[in-house]
Protein backbone atom coordinates (compact mmCIF):
# COMPACT_ATOMS: atom_id res chain seq x y z
CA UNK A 1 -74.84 50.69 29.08
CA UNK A 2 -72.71 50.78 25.80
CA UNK A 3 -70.05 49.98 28.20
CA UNK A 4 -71.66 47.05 29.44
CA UNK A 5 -69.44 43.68 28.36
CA UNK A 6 -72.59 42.30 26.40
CA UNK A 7 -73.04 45.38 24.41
CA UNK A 8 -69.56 45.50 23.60
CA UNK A 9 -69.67 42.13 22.33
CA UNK A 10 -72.86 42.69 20.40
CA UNK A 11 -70.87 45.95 19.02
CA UNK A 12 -67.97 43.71 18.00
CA UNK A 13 -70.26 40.86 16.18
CA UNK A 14 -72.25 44.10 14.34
CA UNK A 15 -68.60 45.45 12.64
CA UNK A 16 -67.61 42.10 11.86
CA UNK A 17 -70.81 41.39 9.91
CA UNK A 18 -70.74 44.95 8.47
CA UNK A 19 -67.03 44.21 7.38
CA UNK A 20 -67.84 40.96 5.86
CA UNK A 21 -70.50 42.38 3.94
CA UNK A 22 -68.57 45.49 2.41
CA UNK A 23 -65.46 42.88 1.72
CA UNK A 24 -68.07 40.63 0.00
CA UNK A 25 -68.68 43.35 -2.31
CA UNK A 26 -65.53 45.06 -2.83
CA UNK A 27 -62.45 42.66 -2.42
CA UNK A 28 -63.09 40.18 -5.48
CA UNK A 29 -63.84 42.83 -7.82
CA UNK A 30 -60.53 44.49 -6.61
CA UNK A 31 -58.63 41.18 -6.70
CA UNK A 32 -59.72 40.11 -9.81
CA UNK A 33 -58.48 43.92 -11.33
CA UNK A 34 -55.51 43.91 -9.93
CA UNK A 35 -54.53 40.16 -10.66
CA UNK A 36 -55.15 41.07 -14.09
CA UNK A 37 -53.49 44.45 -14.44
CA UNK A 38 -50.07 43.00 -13.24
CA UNK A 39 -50.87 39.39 -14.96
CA UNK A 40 -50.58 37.56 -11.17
CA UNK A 41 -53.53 34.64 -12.03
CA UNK A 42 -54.73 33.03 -8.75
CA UNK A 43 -57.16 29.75 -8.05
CA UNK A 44 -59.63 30.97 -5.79
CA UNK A 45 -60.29 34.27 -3.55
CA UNK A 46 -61.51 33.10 0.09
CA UNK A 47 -62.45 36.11 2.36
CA UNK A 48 -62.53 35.46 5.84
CA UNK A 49 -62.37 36.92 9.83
CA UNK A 50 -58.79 35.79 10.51
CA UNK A 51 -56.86 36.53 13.75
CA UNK A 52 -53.43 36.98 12.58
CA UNK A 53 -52.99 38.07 9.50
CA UNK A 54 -54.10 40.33 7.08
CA UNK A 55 -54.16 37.83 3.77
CA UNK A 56 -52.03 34.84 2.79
CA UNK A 57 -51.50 32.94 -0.33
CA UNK A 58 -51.70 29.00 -0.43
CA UNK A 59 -49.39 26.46 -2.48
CA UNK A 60 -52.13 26.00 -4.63
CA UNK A 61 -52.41 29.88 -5.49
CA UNK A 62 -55.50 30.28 -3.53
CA UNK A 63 -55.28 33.84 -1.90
CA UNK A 64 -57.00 34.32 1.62
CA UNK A 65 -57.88 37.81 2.70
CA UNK A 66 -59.11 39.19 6.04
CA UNK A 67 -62.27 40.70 6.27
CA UNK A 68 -60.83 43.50 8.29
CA UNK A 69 -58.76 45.13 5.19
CA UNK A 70 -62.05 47.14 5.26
CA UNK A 71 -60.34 48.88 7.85
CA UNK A 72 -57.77 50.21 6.36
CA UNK A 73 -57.09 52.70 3.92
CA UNK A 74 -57.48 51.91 0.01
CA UNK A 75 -53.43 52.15 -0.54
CA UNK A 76 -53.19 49.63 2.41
CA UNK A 77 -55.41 47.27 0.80
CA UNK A 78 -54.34 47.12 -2.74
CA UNK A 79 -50.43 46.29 -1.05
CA UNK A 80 -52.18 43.53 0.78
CA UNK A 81 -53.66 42.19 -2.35
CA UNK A 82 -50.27 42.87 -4.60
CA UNK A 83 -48.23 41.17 -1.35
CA UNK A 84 -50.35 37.75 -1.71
CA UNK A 85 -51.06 38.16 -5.61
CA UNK A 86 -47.30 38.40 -6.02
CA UNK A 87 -46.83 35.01 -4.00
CA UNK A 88 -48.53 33.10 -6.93
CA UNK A 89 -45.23 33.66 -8.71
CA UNK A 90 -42.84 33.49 -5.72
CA UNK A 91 -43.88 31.73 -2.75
CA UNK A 92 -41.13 33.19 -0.46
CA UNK A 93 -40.08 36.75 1.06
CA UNK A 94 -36.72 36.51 -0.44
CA UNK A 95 -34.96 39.60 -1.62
CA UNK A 96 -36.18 39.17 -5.02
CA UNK A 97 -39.94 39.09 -3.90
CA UNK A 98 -39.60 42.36 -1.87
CA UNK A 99 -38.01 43.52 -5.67
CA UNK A 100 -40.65 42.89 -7.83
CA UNK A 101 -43.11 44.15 -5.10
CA UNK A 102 -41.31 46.94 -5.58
CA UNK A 103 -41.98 46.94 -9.33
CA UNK A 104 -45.56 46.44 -8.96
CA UNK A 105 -46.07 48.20 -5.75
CA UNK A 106 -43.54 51.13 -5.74
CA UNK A 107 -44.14 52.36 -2.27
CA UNK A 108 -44.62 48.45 -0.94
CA UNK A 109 -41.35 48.92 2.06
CA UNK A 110 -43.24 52.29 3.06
CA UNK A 111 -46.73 50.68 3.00
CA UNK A 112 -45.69 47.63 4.99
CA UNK A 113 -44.00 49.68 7.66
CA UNK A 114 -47.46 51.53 7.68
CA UNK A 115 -49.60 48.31 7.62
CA UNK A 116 -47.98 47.42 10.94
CA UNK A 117 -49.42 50.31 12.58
CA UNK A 118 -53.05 48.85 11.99
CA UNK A 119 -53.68 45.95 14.68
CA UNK A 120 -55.92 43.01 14.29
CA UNK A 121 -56.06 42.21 17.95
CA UNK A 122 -59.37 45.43 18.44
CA UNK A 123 -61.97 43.88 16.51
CA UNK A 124 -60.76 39.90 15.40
CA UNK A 125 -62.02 38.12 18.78
């Protein structure tokens, strides 16, 4: 039965491979655009299944995405990429970060508030 706890848990390993696939193909291409459109260089893109957030940025400019952007809605995943991009240059959430995300990313405040109706919790386990 597709209700059955094994079948849901083959189900779950199926979208996360599916995910991983489709981010494989479409997140560097995107990062690399966008990191280049708004001049926002980065070290290395890493792509991976993470629990609790959606993408971070490292000290060393290396940006980390989640797998499950391919979830979302294109919008939602180009203000993930600006968000972390944007931390190359300022490695804080100051006021002046949430500016200039503004600049690059003119609906970034609306975006974020949207972001958070998207939970990682359904398919991350």
């Amino acid at each position: 039965s597709v209700t059955d706890e094994r079948v849901q848990r083959l189900i779950r390993i199926g979208l996360i491979e599916a995910y991983r696939i489709e981010a494989r193909l479409f997140l560097p291409e995107r990062v690399r655009f966008l990191a280049n459109l708004h001049g926002l260089p980065y070290n290395t893109l890493y792509i991976k299944n993470l629990k609790s957030r959606w993408g971070s940025c490292s000290g060393r400019n290396n940006i980390n995405l989640n797998l499950h952007l391919m979830r979302l809605e294109d919008r939602l995943i180009d203000y993930v990429i600006l968000h972390e991009l944007l931390h190359t240059r300022i490695k804080n959430h100051s006021l002046h970060f949430w500016r200039e995300l503004e600049k690059i990313c003119p609906s970034a405040l609306e975006l974020r508030r949207q972001l958070k109706y998207h939970s990682l919790n359904a398919y991350s386990s």
